[in-house]
N, C-alpha and C. Protein backbone atom coordinates (compact mmCIF):
# COMPACT_ATOMS: atom_id res chain seq x y z
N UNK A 1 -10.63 -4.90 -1.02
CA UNK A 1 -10.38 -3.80 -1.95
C UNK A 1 -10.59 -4.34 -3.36
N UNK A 2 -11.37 -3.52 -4.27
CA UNK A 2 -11.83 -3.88 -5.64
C UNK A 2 -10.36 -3.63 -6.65
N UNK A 3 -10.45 -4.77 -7.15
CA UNK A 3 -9.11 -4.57 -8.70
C UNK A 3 -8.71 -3.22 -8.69
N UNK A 4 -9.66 -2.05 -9.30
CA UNK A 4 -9.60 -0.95 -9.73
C UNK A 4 -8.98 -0.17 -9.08
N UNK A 5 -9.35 -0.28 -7.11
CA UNK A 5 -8.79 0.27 -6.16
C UNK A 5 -7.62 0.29 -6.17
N UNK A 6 -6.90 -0.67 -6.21
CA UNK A 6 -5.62 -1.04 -6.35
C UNK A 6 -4.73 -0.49 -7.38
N UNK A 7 -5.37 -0.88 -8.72
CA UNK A 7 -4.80 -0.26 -9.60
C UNK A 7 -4.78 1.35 -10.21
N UNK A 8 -5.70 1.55 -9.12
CA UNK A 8 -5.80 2.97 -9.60
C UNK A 8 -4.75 4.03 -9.17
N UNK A 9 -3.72 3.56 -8.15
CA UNK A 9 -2.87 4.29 -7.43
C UNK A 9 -1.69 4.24 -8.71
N UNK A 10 -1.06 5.45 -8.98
CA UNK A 10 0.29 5.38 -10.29
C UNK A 10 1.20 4.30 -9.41
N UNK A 11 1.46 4.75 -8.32
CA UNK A 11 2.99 4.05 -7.43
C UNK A 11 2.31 2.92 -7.81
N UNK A 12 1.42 1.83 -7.21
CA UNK A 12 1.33 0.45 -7.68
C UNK A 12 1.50 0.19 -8.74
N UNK A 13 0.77 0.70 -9.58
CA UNK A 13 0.88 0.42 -11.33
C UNK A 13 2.32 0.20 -11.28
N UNK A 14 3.16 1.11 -11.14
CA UNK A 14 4.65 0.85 -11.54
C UNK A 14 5.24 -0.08 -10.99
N UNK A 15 5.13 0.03 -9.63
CA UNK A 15 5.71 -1.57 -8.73
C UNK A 15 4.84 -2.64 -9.86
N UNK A 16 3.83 -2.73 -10.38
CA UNK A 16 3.37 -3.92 -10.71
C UNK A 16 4.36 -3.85 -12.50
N UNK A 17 4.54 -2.84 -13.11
CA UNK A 17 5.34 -2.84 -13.95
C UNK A 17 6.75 -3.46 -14.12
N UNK A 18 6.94 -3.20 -12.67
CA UNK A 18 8.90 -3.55 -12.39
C UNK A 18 8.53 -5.15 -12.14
N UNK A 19 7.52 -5.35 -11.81
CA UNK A 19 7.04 -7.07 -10.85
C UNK A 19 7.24 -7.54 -12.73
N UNK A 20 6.59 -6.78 -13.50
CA UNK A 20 5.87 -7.97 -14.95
C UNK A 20 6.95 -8.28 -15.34
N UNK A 21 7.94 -7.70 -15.08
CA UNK A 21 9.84 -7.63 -15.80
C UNK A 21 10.63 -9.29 -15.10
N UNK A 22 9.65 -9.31 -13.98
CA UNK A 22 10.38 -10.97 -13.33
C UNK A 22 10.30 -10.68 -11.76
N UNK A 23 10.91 -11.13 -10.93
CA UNK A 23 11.13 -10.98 -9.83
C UNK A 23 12.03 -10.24 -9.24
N UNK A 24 11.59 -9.37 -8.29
CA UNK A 24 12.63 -8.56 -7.60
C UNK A 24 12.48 -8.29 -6.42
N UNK A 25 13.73 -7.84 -5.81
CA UNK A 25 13.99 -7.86 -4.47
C UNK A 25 13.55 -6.25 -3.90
N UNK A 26 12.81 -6.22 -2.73
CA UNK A 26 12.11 -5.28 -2.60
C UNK A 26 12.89 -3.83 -2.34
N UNK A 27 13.89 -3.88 -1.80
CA UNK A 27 14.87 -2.89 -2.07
C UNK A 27 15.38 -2.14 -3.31
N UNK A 28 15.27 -3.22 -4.72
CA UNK A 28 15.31 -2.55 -6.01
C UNK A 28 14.39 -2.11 -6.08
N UNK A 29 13.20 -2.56 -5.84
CA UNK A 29 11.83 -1.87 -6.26
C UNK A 29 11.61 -0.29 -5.45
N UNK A 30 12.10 -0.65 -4.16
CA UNK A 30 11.56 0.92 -3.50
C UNK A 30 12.88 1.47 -3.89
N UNK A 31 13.85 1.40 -4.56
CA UNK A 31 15.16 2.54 -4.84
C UNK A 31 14.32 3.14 -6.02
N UNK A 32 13.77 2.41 -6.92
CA UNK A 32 13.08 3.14 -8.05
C UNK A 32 12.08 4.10 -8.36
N UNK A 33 10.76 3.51 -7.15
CA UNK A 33 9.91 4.14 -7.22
C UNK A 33 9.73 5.19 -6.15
N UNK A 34 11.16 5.11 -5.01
CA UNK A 34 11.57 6.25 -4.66
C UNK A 34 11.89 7.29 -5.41
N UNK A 35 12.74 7.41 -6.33
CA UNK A 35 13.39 7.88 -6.84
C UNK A 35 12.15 8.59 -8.10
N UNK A 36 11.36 7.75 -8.77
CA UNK A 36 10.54 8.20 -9.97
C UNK A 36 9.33 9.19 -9.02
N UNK A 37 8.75 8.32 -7.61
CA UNK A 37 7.46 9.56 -7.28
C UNK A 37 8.19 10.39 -5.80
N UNK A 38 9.47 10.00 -5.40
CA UNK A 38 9.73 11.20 -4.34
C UNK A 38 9.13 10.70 -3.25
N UNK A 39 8.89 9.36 -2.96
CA UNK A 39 8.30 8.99 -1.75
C UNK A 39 8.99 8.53 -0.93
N UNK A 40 9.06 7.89 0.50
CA UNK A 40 9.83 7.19 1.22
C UNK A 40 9.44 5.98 1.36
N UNK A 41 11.20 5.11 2.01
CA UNK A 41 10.71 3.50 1.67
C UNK A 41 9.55 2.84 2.62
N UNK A 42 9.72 3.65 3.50
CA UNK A 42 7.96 3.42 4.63
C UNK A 42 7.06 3.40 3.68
N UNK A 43 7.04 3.88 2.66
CA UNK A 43 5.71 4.63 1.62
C UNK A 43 5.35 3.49 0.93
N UNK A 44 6.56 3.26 0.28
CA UNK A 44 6.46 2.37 -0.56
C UNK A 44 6.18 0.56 -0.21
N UNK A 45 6.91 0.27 0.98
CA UNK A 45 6.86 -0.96 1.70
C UNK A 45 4.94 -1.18 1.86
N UNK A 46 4.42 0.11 2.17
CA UNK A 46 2.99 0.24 2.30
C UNK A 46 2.40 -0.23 0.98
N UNK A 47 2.46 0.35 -0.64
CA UNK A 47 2.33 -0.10 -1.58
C UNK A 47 2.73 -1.61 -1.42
N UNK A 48 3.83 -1.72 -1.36
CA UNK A 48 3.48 -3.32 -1.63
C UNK A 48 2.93 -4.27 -0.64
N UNK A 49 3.12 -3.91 0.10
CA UNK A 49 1.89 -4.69 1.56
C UNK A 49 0.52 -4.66 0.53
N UNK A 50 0.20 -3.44 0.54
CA UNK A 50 -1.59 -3.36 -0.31
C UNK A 50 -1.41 -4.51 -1.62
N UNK A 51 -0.55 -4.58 -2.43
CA UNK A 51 -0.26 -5.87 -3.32
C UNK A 51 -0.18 -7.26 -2.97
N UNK A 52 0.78 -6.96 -2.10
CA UNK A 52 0.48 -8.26 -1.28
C UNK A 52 -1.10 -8.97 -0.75
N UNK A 53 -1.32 -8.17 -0.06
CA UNK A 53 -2.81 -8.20 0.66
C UNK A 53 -3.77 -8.48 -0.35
N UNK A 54 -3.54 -7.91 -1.26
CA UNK A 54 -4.68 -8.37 -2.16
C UNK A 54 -4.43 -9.17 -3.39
N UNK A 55 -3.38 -10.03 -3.55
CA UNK A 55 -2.84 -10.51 -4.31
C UNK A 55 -2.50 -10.25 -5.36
N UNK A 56 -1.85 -9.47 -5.78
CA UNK A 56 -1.57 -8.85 -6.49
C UNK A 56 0.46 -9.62 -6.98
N UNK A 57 0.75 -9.08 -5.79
CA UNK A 57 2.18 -9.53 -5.91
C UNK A 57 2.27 -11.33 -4.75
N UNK A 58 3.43 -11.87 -4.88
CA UNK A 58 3.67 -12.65 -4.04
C UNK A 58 5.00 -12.15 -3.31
N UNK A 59 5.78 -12.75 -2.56
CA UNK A 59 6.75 -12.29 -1.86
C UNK A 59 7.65 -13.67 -1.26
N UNK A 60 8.57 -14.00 -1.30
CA UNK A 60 9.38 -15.09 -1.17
C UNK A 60 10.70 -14.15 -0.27
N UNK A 61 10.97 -14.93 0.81
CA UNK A 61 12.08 -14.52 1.39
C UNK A 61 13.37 -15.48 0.83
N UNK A 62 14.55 -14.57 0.70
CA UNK A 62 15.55 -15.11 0.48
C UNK A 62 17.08 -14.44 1.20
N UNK A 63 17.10 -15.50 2.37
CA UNK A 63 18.01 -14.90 3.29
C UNK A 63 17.23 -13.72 4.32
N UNK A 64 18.13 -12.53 3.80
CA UNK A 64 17.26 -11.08 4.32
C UNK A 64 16.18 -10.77 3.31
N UNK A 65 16.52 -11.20 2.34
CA UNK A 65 16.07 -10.40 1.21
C UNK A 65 14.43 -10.98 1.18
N UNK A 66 13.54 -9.75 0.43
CA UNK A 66 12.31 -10.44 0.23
C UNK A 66 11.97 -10.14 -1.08
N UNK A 67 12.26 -11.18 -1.60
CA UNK A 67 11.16 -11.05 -3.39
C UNK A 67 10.10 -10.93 -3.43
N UNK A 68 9.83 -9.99 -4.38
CA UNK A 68 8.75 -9.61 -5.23
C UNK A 68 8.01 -10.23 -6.22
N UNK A 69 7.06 -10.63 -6.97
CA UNK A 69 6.85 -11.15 -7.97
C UNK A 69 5.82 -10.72 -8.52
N UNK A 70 4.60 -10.69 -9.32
CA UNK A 70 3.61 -10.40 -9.72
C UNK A 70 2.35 -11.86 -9.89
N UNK A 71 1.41 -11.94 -9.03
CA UNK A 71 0.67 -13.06 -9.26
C UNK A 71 -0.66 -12.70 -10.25
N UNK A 72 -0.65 -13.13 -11.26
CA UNK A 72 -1.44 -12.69 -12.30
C UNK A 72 -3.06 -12.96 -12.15
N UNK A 73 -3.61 -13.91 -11.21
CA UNK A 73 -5.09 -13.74 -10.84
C UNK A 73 -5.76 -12.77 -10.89
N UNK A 74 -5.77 -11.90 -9.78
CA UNK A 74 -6.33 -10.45 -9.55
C UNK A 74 -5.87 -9.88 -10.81
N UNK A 75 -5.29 -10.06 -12.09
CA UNK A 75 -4.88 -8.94 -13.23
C UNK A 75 -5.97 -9.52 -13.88
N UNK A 76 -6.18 -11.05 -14.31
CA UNK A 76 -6.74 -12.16 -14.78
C UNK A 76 -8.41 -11.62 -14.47
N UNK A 77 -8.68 -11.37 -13.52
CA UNK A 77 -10.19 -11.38 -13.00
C UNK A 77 -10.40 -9.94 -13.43
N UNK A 78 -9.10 -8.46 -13.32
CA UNK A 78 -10.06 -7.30 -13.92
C UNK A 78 -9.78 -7.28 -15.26
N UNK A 79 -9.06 -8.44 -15.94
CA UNK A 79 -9.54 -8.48 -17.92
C UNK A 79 -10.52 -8.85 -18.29
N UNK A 80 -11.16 -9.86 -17.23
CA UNK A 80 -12.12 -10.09 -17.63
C UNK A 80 -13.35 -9.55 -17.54
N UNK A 81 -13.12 -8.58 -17.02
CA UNK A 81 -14.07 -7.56 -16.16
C UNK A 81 -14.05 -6.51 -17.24
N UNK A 82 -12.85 -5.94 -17.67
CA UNK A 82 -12.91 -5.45 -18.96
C UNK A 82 -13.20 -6.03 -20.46
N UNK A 83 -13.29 -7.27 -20.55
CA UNK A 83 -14.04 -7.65 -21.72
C UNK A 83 -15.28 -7.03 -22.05
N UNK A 84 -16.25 -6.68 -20.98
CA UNK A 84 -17.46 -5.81 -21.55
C UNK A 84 -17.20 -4.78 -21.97
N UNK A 85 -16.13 -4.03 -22.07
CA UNK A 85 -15.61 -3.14 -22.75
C UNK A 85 -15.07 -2.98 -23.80
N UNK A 86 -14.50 -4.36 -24.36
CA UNK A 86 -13.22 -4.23 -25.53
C UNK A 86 -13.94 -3.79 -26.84
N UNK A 87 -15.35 -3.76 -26.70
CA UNK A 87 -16.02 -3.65 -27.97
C UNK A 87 -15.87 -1.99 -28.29
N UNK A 88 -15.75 -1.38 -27.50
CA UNK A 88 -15.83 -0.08 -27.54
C UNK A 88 -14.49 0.85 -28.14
N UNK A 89 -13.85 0.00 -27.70
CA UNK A 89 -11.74 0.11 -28.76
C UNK A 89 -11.41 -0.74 -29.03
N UNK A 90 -11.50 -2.08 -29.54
CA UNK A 90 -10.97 -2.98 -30.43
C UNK A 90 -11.60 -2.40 -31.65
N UNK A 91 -12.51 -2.22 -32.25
CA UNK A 91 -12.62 -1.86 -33.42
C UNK A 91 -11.72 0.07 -33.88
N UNK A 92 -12.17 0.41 -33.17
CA UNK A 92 -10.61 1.72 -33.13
C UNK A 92 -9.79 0.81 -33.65
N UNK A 93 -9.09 0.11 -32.66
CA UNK A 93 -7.63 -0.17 -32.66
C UNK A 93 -7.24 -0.74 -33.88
N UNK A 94 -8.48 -1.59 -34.69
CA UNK A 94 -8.20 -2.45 -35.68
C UNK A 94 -8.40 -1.31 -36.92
N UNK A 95 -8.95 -0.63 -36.88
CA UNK A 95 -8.96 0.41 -38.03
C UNK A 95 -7.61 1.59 -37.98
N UNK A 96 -6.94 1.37 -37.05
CA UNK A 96 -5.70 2.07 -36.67
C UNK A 96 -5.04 1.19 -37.29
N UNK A 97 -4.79 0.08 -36.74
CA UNK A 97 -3.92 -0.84 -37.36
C UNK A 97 -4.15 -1.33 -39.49
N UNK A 98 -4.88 -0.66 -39.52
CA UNK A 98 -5.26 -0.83 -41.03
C UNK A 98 -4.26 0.20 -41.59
N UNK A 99 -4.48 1.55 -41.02
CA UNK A 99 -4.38 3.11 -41.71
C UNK A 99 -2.84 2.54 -41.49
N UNK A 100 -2.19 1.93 -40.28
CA UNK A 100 -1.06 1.93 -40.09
C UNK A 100 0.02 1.60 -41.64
N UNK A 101 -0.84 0.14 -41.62
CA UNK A 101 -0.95 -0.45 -42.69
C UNK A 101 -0.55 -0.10 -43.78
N UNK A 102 -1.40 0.39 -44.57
CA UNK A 102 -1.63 1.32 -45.55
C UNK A 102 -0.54 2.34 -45.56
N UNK A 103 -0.31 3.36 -44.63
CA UNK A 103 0.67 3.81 -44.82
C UNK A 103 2.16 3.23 -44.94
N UNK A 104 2.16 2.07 -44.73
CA UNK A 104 3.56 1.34 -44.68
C UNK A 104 3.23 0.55 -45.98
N UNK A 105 2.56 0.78 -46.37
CA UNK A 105 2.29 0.24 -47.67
C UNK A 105 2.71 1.66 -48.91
N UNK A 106 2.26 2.66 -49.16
CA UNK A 106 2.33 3.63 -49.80
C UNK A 106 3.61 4.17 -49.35
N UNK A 107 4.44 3.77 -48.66
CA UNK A 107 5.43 4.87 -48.36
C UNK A 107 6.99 3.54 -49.49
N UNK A 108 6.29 1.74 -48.70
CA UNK A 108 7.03 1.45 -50.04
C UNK A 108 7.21 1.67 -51.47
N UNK A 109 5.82 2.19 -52.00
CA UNK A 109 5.46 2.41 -53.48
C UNK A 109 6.18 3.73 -53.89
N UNK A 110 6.43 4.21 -53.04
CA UNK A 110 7.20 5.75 -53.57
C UNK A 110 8.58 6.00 -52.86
C-alpha cells in the first residue's frame, strides 16, 4: 500500500496524530477515535493493523497491554515525495508570513 493510501483514510491520520503525542496503549487510542468517528473497536484495531503493516506505527507489548508508537520512515519517505511540491506553497506561506508581519508591526505603531 502507497504512503498516500494510508494516509488518506481521516481515522488513521488521527491514530497517527494521538501516536505523534508519544506512545500509547491501544485501548486509549480506540476509546478516542471511537468516540470522535462512531466506529467500533474491531474497526479501529483494523486501522491500526493497516499502520502496523505498513509501518507506519510500531507496537510493543506490555503485560496485556499493547503500545502504540509512531515510526517516522514511511512519514520520512512521503516528505520527501512532497518536496516536488513545496515550491508551489512555500512561497505563499512566506509572503503570509511577511503580511503577518507587517501587521504585527503596524498594530504596535498605533
Amino acid at each position: 500500500m502507497h504512503a498516500f493510501d494510508v494516509l488518506g483514510d481521516p481515522v488513521r491520520r488521527r491514530i497517527l496524530e494521538l501516536l505523534a503525542g508519544g506512545e500509547r496503549a491501544a485501548g486509549e487510542v480506540s476509546a478516542v477515535v471511537q468516540e470522535e468517528f462512531g466506529i467500533t473497536q474491531p474497526a479501529v484495531s483494523q486501522h491500526l493493523k493497516v499502520l502496523r503493516e505498513n509501518g507506519f506505527a510500531r507496537v510493543r507489548a506490555e503485560g496485556t497491554r499493547r503500545l502504540y508508537a509512531v515510526d517516522p520512515a514511511p512519514l520520512r519517505e512521503a516528505d520527501r515525495w512532497l518536496d516536488h511540491f513545496r515550491r508551489f506553497w512555500t512561497p505563499h506561506l512566506d509572503a503570509l508570513a511577511t503580511e503577518v508581519a507587517r501587521g504585527k508591526k503596524q498594530r504596535r505603531r498605533t
